[in-house]
N, C-alpha and C. Protein backbone atom coordinates (compact mmCIF):
# COMPACT_ATOMS: atom_id res chain seq x y z
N UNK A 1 87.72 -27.61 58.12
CA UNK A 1 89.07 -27.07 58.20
C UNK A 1 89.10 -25.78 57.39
N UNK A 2 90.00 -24.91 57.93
CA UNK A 2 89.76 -23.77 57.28
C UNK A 2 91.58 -23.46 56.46
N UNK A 3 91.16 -22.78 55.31
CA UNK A 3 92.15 -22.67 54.00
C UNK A 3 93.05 -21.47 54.92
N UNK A 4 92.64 -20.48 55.73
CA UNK A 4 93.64 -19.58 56.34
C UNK A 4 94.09 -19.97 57.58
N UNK A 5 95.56 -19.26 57.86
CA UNK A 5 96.33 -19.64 58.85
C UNK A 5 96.20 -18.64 60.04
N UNK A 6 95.60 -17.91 59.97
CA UNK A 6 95.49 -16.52 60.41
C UNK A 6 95.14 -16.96 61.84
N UNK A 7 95.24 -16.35 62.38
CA UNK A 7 95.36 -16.55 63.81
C UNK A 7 93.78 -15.62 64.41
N UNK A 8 93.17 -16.53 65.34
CA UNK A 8 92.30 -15.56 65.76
C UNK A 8 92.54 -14.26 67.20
N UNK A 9 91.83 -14.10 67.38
CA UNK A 9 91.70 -13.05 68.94
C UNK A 9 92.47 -13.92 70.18
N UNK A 10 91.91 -14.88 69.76
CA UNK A 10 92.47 -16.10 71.21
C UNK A 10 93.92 -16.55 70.58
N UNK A 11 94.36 -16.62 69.64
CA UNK A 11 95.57 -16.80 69.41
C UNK A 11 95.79 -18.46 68.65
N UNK A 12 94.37 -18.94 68.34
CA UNK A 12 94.28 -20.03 67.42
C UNK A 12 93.98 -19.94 66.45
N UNK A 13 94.56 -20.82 65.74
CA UNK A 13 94.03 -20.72 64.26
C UNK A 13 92.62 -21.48 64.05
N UNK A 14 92.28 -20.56 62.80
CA UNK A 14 90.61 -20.51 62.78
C UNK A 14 90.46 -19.65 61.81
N UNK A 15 88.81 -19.89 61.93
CA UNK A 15 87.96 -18.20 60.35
C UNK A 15 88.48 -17.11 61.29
N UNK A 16 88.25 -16.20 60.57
CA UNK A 16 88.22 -15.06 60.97
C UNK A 16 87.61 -14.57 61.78
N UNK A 17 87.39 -14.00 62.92
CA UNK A 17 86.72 -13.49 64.37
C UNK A 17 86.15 -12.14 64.55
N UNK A 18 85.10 -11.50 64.12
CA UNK A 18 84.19 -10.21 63.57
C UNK A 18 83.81 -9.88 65.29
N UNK A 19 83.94 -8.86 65.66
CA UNK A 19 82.91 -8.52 66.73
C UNK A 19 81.70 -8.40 66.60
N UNK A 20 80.99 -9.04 67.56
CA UNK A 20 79.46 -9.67 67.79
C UNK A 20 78.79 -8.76 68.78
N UNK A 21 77.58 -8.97 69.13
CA UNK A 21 76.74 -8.39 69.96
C UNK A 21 77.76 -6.79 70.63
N UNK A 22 77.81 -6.06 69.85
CA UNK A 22 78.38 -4.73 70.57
C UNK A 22 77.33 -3.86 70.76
N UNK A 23 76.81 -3.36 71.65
CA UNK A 23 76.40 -2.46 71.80
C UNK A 23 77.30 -0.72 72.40
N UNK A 24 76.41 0.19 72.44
CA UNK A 24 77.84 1.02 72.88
C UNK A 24 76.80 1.92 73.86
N UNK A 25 77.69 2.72 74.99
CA UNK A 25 76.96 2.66 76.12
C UNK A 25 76.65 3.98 75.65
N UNK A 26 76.51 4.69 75.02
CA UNK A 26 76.32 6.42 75.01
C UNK A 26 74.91 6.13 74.15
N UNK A 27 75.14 5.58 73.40
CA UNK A 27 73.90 5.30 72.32
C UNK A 27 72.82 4.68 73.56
N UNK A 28 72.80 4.38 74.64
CA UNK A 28 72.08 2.97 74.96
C UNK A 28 71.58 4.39 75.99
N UNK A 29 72.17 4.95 76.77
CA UNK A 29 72.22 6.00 77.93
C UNK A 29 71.32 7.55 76.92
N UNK A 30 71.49 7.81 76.01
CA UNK A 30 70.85 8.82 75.27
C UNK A 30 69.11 8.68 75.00
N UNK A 31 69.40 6.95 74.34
CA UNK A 31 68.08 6.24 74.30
C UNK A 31 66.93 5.84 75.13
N UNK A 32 67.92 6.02 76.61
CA UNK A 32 66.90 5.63 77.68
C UNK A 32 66.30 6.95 78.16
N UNK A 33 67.51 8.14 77.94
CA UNK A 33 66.91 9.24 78.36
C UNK A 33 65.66 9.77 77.87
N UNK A 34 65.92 9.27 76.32
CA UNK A 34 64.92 9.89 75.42
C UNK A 34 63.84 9.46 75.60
N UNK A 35 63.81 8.01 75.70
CA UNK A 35 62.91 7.06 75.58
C UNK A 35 61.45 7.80 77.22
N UNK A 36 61.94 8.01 78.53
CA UNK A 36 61.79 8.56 79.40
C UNK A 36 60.89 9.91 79.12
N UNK A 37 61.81 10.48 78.25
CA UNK A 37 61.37 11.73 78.33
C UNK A 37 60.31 12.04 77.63
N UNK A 38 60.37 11.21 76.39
CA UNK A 38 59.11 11.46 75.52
C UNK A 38 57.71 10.35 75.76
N UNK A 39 57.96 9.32 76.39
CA UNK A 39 57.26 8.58 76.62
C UNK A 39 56.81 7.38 76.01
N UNK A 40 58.05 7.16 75.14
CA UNK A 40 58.37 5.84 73.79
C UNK A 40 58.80 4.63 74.76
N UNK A 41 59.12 3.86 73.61
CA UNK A 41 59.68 2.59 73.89
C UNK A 41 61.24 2.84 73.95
N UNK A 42 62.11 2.06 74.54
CA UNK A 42 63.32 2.18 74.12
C UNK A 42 64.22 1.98 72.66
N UNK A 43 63.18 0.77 72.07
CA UNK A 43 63.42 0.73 70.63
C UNK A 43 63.13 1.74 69.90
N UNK A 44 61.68 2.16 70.21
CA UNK A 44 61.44 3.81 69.23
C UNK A 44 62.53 5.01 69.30
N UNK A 45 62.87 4.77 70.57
CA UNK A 45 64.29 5.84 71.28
C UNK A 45 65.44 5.49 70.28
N UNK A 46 66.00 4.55 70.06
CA UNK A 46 67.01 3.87 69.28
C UNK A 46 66.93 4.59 67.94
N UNK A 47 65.36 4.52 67.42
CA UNK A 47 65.45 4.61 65.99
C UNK A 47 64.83 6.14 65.78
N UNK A 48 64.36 6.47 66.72
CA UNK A 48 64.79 8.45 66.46
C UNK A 48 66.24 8.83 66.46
N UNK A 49 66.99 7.72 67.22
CA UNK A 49 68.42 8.30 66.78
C UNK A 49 69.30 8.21 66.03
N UNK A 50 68.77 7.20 65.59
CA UNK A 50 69.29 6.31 63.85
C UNK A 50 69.00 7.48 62.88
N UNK A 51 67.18 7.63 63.25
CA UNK A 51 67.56 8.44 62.24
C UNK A 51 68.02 9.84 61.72
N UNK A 52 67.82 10.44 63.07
CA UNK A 52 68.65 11.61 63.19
C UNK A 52 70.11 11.44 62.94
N UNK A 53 70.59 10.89 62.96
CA UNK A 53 72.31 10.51 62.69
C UNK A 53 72.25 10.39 61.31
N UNK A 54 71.87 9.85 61.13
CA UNK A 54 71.36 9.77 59.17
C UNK A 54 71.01 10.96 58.73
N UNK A 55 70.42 11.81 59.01
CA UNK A 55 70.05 12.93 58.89
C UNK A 55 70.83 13.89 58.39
N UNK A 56 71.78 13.44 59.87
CA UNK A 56 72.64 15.16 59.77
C UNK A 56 73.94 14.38 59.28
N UNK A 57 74.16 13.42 58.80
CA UNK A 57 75.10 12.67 58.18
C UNK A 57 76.47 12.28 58.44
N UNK A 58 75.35 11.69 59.95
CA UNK A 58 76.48 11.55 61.15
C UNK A 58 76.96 9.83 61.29
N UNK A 59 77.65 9.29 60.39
CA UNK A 59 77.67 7.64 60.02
C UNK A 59 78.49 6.84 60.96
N UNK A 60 78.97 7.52 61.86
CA UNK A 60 79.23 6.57 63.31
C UNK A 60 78.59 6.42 64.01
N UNK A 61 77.68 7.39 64.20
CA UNK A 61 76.57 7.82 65.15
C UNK A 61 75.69 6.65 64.70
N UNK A 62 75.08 6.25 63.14
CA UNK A 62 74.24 6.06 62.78
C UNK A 62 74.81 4.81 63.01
N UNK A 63 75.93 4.46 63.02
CA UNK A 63 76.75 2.87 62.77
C UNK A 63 76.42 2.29 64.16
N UNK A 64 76.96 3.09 64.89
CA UNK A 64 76.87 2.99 66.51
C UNK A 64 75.42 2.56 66.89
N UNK A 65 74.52 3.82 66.43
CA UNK A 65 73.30 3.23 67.28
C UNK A 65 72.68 1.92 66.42
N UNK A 66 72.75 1.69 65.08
CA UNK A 66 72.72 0.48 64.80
C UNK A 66 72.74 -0.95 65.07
N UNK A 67 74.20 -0.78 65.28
CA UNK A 67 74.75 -2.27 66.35
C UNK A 67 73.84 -2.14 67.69
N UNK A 68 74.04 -1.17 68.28
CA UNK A 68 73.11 -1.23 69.50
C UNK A 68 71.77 -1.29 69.24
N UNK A 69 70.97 -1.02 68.43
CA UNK A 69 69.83 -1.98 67.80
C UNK A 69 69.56 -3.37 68.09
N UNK A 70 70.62 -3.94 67.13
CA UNK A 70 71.22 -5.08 67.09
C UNK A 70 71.24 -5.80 68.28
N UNK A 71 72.06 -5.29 69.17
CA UNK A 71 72.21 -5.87 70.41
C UNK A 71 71.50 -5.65 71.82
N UNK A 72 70.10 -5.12 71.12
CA UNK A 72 69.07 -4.68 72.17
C UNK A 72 68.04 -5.22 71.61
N UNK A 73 67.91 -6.23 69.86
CA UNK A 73 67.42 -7.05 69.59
C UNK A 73 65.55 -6.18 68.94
N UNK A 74 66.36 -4.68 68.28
CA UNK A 74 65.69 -3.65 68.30
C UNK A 74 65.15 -3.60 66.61
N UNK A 75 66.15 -4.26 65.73
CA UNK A 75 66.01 -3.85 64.14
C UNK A 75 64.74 -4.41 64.01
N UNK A 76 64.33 -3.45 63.11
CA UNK A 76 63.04 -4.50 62.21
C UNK A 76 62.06 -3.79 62.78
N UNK A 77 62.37 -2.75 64.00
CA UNK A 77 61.05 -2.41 64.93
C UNK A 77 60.42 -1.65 64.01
């Protein structure tokens, strides 16, 4: 049982409800291009863009292609 009353996404009460598996389609569409063009993996594609976003100290960019990491089952590569 949970101590808050808070209502979730669906409109029941419950923990709290975080968005899960997001990926985002610009990050995913950039990565494939890249991935193509240079002759990588799609994960290596991902994390040239991680870290270029990091770079130029671009932290949505970097947030963004992250999760899509995440949800392409990419971290750790």
């Amino acid at each position: 049982m949970w101590k808050s009353d808070a209502k979730t996404k669906t409109g029941k009460v419950g923990p709290p409800v975080g968005t899960q598996n997001v990926g985002h389609d610009y990050v995913r569409d950039e990565a494939r291009q890249l991935a193509q063009g240079l002759g990588i993996s799609y994960c290596e594609a991902l994390q040239k863009i991680y870290e270029a976003a990091r770079a130029a100290g671009n932290s949505k960019k970097a947030n963004d292609t992250k999760a899509t990491q995440k949800q392409g089952g990419c971290r750790g590569h």
